[in-house]
Structures are given as C-alpha cells and as structure tokens.
N, C-alpha and C. Protein backbone atom coordinates (compact mmCIF):
# COMPACT_ATOMS: atom_id res chain seq x y z
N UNK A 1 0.82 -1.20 0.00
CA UNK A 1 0.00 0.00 0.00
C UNK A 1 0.87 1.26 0.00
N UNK A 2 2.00 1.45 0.55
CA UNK A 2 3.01 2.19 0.94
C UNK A 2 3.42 2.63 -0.57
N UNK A 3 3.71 1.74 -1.23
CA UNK A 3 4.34 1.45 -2.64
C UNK A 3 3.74 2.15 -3.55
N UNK A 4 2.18 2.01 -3.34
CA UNK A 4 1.06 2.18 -4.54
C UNK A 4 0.65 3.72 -4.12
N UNK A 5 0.74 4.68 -2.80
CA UNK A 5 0.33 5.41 -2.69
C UNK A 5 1.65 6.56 -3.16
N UNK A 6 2.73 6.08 -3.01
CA UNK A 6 3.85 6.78 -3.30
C UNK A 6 4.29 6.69 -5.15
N UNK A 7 3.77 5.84 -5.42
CA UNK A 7 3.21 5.88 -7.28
C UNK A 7 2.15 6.82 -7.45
N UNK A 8 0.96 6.89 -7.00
CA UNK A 8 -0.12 7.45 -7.39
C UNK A 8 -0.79 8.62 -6.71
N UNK A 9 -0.35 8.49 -5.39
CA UNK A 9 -0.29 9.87 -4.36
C UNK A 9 -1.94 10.25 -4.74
N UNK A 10 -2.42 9.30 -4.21
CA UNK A 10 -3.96 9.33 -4.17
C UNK A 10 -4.44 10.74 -3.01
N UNK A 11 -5.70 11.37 -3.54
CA UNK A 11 -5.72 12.61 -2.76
C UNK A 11 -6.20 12.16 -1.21
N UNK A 12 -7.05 10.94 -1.59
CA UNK A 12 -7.69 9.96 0.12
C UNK A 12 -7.44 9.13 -0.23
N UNK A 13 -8.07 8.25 1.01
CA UNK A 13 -7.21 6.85 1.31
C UNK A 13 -8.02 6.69 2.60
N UNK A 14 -8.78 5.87 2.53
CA UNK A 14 -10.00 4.97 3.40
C UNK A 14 -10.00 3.92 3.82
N UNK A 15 -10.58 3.22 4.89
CA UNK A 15 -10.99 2.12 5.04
C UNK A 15 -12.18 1.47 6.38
N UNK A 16 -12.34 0.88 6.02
CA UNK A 16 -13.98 0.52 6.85
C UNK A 16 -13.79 0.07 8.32
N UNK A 17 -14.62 0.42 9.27
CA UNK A 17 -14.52 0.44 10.42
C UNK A 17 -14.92 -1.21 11.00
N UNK A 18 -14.17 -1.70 10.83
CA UNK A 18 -14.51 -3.37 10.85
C UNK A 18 -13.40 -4.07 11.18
N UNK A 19 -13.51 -5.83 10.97
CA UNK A 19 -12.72 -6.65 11.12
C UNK A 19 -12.67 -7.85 9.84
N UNK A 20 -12.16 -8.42 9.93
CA UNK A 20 -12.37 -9.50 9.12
C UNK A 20 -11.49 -10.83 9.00
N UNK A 21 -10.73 -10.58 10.13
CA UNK A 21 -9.62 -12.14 10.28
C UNK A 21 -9.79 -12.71 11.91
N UNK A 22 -9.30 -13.68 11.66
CA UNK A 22 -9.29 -14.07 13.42
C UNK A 22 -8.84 -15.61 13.17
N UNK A 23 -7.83 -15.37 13.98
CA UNK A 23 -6.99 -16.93 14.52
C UNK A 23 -6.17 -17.08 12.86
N UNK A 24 -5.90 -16.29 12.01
CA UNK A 24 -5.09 -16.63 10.65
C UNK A 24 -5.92 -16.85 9.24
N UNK A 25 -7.39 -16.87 10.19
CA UNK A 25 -8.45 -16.99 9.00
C UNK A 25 -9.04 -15.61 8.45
N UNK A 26 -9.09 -15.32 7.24
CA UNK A 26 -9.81 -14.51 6.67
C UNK A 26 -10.70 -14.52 6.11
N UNK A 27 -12.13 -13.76 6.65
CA UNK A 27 -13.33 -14.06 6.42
C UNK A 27 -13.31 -12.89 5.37
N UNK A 28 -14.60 -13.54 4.55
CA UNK A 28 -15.06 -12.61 3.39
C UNK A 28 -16.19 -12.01 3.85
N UNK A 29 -15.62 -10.68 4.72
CA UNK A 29 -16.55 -10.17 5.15
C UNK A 29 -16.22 -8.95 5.52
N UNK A 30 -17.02 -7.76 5.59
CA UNK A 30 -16.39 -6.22 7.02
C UNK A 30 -17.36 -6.60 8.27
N UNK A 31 -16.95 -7.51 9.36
CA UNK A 31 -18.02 -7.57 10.40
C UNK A 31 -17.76 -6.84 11.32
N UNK A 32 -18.84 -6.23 12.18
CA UNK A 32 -18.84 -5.22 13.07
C UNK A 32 -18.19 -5.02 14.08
N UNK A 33 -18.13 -4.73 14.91
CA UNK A 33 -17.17 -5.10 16.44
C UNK A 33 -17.80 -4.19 17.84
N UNK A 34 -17.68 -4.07 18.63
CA UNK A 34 -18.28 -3.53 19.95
C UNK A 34 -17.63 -2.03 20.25
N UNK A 35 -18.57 -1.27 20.47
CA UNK A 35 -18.15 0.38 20.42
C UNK A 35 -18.01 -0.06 22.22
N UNK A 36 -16.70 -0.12 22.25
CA UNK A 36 -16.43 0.15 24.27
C UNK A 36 -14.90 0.37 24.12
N UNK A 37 -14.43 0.63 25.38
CA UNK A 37 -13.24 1.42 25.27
C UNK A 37 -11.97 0.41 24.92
N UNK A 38 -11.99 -1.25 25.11
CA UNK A 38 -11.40 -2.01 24.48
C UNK A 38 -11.02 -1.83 23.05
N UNK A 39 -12.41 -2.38 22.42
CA UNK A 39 -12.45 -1.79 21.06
C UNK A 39 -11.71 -0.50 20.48
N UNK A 40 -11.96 0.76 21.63
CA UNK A 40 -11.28 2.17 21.10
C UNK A 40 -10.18 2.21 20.90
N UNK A 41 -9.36 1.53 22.18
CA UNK A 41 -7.67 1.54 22.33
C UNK A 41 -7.52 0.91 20.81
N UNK A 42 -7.86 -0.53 20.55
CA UNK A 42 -7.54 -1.38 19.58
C UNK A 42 -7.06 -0.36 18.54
N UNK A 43 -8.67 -0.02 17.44
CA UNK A 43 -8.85 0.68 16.60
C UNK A 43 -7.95 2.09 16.31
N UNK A 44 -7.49 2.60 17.49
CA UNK A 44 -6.78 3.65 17.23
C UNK A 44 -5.13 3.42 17.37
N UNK A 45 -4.49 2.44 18.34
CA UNK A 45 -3.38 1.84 17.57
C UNK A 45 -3.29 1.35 16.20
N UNK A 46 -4.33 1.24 16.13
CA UNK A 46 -4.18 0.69 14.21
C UNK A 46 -4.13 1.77 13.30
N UNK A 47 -4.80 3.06 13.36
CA UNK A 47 -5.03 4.06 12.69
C UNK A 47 -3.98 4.79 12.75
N UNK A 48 -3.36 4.55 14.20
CA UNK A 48 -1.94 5.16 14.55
C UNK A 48 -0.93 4.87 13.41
N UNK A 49 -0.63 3.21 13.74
CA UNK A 49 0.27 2.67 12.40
C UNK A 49 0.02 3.00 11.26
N UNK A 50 -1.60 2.79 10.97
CA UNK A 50 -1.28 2.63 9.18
C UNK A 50 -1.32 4.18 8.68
N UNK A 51 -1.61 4.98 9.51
CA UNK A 51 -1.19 6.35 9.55
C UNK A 51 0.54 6.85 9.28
N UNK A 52 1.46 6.01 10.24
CA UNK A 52 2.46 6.31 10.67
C UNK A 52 3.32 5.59 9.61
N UNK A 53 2.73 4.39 9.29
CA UNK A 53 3.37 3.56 7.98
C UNK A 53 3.37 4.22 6.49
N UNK A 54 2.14 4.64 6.72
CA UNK A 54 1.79 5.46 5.01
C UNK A 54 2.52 7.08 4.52
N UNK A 55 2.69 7.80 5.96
CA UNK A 55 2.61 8.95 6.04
C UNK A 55 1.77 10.21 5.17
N UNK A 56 0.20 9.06 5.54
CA UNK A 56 -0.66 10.13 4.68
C UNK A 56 -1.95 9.69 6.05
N UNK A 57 -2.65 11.13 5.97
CA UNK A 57 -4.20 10.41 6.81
C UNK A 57 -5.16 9.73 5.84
N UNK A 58 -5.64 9.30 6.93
CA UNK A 58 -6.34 8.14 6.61
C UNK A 58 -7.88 8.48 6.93
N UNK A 59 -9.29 7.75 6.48
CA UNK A 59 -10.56 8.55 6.57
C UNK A 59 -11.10 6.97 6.91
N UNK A 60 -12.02 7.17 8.25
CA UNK A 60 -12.14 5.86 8.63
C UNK A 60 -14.09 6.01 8.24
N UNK A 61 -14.32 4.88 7.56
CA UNK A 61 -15.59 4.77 7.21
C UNK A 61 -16.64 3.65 8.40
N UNK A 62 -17.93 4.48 8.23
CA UNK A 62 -18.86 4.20 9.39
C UNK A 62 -19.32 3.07 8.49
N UNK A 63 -19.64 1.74 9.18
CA UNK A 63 -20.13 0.28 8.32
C UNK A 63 -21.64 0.05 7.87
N UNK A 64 -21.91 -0.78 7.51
CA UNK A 64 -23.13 -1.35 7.09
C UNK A 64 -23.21 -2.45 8.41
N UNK A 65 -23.92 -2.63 9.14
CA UNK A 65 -23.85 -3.99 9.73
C UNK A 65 -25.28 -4.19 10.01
N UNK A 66 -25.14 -5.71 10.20
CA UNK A 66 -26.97 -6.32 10.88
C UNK A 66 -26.99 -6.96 12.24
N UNK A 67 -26.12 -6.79 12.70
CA UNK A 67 -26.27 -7.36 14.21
C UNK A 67 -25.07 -6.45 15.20
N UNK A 68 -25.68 -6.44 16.13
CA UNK A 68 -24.77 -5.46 16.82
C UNK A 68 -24.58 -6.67 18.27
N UNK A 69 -23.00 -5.46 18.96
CA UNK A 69 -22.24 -6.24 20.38
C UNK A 69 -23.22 -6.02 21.44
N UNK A 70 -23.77 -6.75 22.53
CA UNK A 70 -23.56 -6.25 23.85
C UNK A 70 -23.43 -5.62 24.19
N UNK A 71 -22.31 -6.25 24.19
CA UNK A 71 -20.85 -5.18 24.93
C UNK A 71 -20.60 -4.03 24.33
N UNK A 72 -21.36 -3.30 23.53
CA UNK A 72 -21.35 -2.04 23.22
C UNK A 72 -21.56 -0.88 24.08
N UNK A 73 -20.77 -0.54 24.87
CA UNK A 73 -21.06 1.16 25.95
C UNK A 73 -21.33 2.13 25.07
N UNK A 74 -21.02 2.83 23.78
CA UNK A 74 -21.06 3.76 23.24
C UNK A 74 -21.93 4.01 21.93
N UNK A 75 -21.99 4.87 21.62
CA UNK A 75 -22.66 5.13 20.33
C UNK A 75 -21.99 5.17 18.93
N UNK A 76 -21.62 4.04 17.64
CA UNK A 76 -21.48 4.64 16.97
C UNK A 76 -20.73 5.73 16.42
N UNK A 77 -21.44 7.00 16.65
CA UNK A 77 -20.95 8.62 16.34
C UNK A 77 -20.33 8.73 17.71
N UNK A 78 -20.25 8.57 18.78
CA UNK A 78 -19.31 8.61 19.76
C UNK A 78 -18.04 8.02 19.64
N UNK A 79 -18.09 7.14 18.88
CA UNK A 79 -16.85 5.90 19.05
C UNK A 79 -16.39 6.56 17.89
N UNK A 80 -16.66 6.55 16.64
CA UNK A 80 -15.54 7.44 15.47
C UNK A 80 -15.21 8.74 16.14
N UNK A 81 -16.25 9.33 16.32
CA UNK A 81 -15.08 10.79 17.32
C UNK A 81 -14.24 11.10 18.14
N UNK A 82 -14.75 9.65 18.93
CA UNK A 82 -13.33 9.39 19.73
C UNK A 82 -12.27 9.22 18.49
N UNK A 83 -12.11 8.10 17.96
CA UNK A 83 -10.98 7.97 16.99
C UNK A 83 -10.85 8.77 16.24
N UNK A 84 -11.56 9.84 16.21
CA UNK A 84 -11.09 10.88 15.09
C UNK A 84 -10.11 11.97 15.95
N UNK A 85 -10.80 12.15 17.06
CA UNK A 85 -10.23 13.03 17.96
C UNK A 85 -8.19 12.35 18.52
N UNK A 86 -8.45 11.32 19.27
CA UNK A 86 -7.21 10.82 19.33
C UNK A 86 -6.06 10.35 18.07
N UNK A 87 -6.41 10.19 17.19
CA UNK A 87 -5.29 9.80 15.91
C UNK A 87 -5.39 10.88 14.70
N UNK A 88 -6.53 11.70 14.85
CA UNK A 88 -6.00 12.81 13.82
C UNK A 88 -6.75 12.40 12.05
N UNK A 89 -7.06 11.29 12.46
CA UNK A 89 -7.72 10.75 11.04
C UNK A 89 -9.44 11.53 10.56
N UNK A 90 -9.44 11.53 9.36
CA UNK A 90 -10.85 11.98 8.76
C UNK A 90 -11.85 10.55 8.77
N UNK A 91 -12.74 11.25 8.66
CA UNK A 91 -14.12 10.21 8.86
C UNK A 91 -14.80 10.23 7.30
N UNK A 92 -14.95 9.31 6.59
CA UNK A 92 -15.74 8.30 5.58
C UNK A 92 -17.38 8.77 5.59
N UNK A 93 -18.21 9.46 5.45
CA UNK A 93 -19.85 9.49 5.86
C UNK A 93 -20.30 8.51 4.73
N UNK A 94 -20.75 7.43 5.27
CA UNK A 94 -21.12 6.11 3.69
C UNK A 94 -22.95 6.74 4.18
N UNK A 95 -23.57 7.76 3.55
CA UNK A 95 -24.93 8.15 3.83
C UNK A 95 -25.40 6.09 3.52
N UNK A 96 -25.67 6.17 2.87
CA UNK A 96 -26.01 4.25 2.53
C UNK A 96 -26.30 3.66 3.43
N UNK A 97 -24.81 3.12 4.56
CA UNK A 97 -24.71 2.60 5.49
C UNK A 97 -25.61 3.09 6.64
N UNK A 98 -25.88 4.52 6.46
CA UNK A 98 -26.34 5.27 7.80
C UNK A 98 -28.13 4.69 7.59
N UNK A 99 -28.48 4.82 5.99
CA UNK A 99 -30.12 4.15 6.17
C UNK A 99 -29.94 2.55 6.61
N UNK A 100 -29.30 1.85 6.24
CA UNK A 100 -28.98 0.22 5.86
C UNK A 100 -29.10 0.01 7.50
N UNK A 101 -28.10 0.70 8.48
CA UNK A 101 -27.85 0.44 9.68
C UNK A 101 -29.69 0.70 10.61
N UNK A 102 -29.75 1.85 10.20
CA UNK A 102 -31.31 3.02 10.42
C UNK A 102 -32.28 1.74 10.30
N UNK A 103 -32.87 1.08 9.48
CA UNK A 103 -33.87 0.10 9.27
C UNK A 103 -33.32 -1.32 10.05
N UNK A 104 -31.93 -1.63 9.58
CA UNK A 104 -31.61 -3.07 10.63
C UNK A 104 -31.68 -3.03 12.03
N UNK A 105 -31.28 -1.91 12.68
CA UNK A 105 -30.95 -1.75 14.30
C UNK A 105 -32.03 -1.22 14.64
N UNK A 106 -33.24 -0.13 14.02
CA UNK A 106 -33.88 0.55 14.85
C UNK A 106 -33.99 1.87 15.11
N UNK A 107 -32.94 2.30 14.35
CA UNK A 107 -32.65 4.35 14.61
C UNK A 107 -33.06 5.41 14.21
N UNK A 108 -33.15 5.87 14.43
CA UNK A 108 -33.49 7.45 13.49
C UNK A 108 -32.14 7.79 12.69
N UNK A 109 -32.21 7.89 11.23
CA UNK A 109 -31.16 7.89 10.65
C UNK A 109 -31.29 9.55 10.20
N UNK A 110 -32.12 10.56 10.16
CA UNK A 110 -31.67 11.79 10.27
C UNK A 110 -30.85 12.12 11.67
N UNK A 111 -31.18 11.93 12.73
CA UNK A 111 -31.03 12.45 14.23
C UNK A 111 -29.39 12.09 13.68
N UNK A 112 -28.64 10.73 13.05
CA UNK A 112 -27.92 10.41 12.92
C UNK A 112 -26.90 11.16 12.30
N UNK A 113 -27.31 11.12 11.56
CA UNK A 113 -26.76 12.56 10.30
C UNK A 113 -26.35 14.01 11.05
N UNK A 114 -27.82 14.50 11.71
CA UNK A 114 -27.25 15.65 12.35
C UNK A 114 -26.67 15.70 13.67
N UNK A 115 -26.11 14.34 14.33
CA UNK A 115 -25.25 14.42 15.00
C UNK A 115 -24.01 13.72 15.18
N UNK A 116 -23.85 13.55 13.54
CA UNK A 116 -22.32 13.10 13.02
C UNK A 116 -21.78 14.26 13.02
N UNK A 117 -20.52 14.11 13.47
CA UNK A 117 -19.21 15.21 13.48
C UNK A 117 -18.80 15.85 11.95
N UNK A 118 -19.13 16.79 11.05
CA UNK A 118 -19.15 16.80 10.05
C UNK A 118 -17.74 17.49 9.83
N UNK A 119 -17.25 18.00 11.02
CA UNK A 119 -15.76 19.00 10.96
C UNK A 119 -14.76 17.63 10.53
N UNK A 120 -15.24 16.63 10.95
CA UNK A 120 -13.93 15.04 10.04
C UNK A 120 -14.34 14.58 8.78
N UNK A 121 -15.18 15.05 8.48
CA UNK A 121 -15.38 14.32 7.45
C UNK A 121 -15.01 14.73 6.35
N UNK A 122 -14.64 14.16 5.15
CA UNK A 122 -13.14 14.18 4.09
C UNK A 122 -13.99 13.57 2.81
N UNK A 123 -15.16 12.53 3.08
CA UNK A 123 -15.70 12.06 1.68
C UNK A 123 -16.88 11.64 1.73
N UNK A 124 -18.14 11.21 0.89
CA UNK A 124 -19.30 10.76 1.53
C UNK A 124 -19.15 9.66 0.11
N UNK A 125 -20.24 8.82 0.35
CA UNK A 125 -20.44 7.80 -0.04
C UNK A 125 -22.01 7.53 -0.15
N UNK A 126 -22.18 7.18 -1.64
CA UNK A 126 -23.59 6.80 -1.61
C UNK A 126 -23.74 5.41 -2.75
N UNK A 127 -24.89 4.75 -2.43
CA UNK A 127 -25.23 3.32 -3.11
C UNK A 127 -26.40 3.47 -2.81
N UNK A 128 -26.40 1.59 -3.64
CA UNK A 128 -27.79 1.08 -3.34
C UNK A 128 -28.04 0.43 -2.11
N UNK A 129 -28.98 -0.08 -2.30
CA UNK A 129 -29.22 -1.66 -1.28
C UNK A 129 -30.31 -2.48 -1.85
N UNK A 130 -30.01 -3.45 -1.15
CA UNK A 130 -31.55 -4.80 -1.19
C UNK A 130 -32.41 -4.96 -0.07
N UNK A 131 -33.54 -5.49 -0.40
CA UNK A 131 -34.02 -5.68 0.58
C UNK A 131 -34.67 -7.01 1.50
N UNK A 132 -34.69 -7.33 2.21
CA UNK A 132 -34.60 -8.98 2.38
C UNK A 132 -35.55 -8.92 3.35
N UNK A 133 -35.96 -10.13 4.20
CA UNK A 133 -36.44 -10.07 5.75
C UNK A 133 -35.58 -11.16 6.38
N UNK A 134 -35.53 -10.92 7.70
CA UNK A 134 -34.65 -11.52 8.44
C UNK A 134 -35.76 -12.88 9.09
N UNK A 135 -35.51 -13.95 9.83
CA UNK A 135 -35.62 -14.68 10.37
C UNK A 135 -37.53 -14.96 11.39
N UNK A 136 -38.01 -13.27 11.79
CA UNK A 136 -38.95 -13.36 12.47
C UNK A 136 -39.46 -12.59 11.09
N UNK A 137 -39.29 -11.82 10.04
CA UNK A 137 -39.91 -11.42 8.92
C UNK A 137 -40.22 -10.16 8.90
N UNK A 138 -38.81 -9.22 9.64
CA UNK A 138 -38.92 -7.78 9.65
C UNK A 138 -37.58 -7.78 8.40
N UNK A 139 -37.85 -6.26 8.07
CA UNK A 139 -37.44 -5.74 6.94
C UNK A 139 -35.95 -5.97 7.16
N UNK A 140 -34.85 -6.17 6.46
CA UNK A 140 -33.28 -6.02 6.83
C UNK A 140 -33.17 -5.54 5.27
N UNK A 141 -32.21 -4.75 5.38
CA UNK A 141 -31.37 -4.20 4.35
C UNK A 141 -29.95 -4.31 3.95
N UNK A 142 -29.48 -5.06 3.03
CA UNK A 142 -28.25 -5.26 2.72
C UNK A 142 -27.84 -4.33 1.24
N UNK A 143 -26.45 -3.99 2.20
CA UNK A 143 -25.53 -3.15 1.36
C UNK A 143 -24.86 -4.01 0.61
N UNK A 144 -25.20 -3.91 -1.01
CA UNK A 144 -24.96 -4.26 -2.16
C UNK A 144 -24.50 -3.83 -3.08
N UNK A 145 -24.76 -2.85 -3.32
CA UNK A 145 -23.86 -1.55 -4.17
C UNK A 145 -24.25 -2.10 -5.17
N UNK A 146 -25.76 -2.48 -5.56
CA UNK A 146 -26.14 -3.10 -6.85
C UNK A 146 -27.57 -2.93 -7.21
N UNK A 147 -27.97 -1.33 -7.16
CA UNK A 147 -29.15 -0.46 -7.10
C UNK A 147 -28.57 0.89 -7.14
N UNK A 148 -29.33 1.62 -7.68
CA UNK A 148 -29.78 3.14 -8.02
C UNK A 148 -29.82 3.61 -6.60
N UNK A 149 -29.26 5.13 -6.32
CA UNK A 149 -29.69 5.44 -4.73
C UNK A 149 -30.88 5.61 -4.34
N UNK A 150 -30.97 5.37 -3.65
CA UNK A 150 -33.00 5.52 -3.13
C UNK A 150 -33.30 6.81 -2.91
N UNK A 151 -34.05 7.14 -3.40
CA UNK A 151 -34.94 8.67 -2.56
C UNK A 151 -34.55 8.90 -1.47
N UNK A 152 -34.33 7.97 -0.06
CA UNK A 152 -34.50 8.28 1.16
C UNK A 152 -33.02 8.64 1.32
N UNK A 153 -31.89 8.06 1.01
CA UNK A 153 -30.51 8.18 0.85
C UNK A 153 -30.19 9.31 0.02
N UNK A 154 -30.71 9.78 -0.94
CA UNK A 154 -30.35 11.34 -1.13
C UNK A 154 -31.19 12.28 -0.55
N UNK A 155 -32.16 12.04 0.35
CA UNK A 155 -32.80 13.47 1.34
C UNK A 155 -31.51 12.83 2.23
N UNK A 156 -31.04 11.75 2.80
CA UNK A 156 -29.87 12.17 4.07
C UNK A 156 -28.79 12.85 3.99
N UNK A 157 -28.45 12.45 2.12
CA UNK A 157 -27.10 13.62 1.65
C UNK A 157 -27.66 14.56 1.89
N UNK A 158 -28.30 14.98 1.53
CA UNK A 158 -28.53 16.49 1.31
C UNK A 158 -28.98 17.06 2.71
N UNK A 159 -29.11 16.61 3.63
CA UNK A 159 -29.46 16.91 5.00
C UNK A 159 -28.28 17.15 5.17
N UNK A 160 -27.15 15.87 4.80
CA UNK A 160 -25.13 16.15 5.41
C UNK A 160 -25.02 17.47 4.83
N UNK A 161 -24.82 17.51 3.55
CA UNK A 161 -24.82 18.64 2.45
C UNK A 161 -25.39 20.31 3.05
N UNK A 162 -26.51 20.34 3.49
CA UNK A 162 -26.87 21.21 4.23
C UNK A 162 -26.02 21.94 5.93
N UNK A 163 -25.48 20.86 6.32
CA UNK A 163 -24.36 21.11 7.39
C UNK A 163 -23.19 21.81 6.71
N UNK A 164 -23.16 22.49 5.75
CA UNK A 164 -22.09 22.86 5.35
C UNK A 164 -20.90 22.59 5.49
N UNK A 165 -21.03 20.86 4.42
CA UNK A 165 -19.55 19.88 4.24
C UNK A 165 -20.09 18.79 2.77
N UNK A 166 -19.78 20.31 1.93
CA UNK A 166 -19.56 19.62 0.80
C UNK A 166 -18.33 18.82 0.02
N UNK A 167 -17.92 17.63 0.69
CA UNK A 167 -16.82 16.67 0.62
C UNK A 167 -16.97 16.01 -1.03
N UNK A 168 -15.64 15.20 -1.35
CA UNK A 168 -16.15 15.00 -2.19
C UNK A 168 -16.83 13.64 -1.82
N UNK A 169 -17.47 12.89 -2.94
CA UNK A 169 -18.57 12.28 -3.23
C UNK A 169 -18.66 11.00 -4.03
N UNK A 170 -18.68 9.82 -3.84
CA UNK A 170 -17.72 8.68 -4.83
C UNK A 170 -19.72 7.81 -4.50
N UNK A 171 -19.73 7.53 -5.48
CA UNK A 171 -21.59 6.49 -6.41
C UNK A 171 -20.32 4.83 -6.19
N UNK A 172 -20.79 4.38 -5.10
CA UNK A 172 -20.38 2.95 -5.39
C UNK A 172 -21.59 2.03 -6.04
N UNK A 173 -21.21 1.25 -7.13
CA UNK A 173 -22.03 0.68 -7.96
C UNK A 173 -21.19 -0.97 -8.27
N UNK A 174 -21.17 -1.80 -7.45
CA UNK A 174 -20.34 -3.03 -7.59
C UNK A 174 -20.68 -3.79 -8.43
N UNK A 175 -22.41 -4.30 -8.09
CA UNK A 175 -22.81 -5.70 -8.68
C UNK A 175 -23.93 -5.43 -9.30
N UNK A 176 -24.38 -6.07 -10.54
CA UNK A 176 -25.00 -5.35 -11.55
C UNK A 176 -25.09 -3.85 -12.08
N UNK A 177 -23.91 -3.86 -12.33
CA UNK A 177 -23.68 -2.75 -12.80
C UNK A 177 -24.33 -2.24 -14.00
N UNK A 178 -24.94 -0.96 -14.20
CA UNK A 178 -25.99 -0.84 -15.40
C UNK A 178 -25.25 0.07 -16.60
N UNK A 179 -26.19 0.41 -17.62
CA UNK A 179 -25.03 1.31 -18.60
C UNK A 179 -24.70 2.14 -18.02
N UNK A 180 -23.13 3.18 -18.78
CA UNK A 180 -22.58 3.88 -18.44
C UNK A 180 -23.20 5.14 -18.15
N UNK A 181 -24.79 5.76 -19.03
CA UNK A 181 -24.98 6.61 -19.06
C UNK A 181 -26.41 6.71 -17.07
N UNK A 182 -26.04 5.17 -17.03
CA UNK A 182 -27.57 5.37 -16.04
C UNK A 182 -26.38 5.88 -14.70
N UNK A 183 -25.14 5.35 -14.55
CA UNK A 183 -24.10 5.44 -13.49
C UNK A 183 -23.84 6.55 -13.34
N UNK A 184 -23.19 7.60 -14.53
CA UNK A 184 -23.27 8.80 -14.98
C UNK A 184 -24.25 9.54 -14.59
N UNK A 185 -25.52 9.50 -14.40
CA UNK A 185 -26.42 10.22 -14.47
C UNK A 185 -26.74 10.03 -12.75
N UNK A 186 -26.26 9.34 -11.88
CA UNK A 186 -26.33 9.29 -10.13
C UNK A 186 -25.08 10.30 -10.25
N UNK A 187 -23.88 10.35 -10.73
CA UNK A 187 -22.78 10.84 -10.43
C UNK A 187 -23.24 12.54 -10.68
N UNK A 188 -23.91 13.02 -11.82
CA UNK A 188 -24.40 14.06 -12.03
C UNK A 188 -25.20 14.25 -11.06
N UNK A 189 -26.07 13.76 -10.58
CA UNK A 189 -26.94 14.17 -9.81
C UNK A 189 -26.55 14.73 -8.73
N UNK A 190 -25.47 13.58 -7.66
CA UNK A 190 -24.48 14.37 -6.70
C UNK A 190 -23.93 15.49 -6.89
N UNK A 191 -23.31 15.55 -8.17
CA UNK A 191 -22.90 17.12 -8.57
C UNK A 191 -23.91 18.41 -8.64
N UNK A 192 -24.71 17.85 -8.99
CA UNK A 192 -25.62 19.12 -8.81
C UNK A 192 -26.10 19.34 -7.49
N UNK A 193 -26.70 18.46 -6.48
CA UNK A 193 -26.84 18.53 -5.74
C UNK A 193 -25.67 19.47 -4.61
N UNK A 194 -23.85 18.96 -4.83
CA UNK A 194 -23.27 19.64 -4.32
C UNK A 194 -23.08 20.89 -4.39
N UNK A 195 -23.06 21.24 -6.00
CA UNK A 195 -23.21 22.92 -6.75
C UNK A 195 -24.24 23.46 -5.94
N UNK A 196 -25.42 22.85 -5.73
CA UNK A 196 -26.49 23.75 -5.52
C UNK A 196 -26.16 24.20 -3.93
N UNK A 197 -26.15 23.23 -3.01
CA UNK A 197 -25.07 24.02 -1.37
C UNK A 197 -24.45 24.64 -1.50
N UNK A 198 -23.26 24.29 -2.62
CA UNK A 198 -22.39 25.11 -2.31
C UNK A 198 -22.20 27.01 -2.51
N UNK A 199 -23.30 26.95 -3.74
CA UNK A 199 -23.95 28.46 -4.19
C UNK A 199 -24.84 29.01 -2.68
N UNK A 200 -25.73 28.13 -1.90
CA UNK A 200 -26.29 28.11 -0.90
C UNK A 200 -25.40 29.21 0.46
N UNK A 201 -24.00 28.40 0.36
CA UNK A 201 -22.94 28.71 1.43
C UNK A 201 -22.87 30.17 1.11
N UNK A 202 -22.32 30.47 -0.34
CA UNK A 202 -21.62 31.56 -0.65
C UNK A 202 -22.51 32.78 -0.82
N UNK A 203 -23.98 32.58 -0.66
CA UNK A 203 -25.14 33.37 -0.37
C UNK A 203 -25.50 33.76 0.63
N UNK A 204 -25.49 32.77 1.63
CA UNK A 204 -25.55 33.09 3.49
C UNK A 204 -24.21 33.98 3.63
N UNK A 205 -22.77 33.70 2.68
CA UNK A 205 -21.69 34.47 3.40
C UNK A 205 -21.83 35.46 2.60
C-alpha cells in the first residue's frame, strides 16, 4: 500500500470500520465489532500505524452492519469521534450505510446525520441496497452496491450537504452494474446537488 500510494499519491485513502480475520483466517466479510473502550484503544493503535506507515491520513468509514455487540457502551458517532479526535484521522460518511444500519438496528437515521461530526469528514459515499427479511420477517437491508440510490438516501445527503460539508462524493455501484450513461447520471446528480449548497454557502456568506 506504501508502494502504490507513493506511485499514485492518491488525494484519500479509506478504510472501513470493521474486522475480518481471526486466529489466521480470513473471512469474506467487514463484520462489526463492539463500540467500548477495548475496542477504542484497539482501533486507534491501528489508525496510529497505518497512519504512521503510510505517512498520509487516513478517513475511517462508518459500516453497514446487521447485528450489533452487547458489549457495546457507546454510540457509533461517539466511538468514530473518539478515533477521530485521538489519531488525527478523517471520517468516511457512507450516507447508505447510515439508512442500511437506520432500518436493521432501529434508529433514526436523520437524528444520525445531524449528530455526526461533520468538521472530520473528508468524503461521503452513496449506493444502493436490497431488501430482504430476516428470520422473524422484519425488513433487513443489505448493502450491495447493486441499485440506483434511493430517494430516502439522497434526502440524508442532502441533510449532510446542508451542514455545510460539501466533501467530495464517490456512487459505489459493484454488482450489476448498469449502462454507463444510467451510473453517470447518479454521479451528475451528486454534482448538482453539491453545486447547488455550495452556491447556498456563498449566499448566506
């Protein structure tokens, strides 16, 4: 990574607030982990290194998940601000993840939005999803990145957008990917959407 960023001197450089090995095994997966102060120390020695290894910051992205720890003491938006606050790193806003999480766990995914730390944040992120039911036959939502953004996921951008933090903005589109001009035409849309705040800002100032 060291190698490839010093070739290409990428302007960010991300990665998801998760796990995915244990005991030498690597799961094909980003699974969640427990917001408590264990967890915090962990996560921010790591951000430390791959910070300290790369010598570039790093933007730590909020997950998609469907089952949450226990052992969770904290919130979420508490636990990245901690890590944003102690290692100096920018924060990832995946709007996506914030509905996906919003319908699986139970939350209010505006309240969410407007009380994410928007002074870290460096990039936003928007997709699709699917929609499934889980086990007793309530709604679950999986992040797929293989759908058009939903209505409800661009009123949350534009709620972030309205906090005045027009970051930039990356349309993940993985699996079934459609023509170039339908992909194009989400990517435009973000753009306009950002143009239009950002004329917004320079009117209030």
């Amino acid at each position: 990574m060291k190698r490839l960023i010093a070739v290409y001197r990428p302007a960010l450089f991300s990665e998801h607030l998760a796990w995915s090995t244990h005991d030498g095994v690597f799961l094909n997966d980003l699974l969640p982990l427990p917001y408590n102060g264990i967890s915090l120390a962990h996560v921010c020695a790591h951000v430390d290194q791959v910070q300290d290894s790369l010598g570039m910051k790093m933007l730590l992205e909020n997950p998609s998940t469907y089952v949450a720890f226990g052992a969770t003491t904290m919130t979420e938006i508490q636990f990245l601000s901690e890590v944003a606050q102690r290692t100096g790193c920018g924060l990832l806003l995946d709007v996506n993840n914030v509905h996906v999480c919003a319908i699986n766990h139970g939350f209010d995914a505006p309240a969410y939005i407007d009380a994410f730390p928007m002074q870290h944040v460096g990039e936003f992120h928007l997709a699709g999803f699917a929609e499934d039911r889980d086990s007793d036959g309530a709604k679950l939502l999986i992040d797929d990145h293989g759908q058009p953004v939903s209505n409800v996921v661009w009123d949350l951008y534009c709620r972030a957008l309205a906090r005045r933090c027009p970051a930039p903005t990356l349309i993940e589109w993985d699996n079934d990917v459609p023509a170039w001009s339908d992909l194009h035409g989400e990517a435009v849309k973000a753009d306009l959407l950002m143009s239009a705040r950002k004329e917004g800002y320079s009117r209030v100032a």
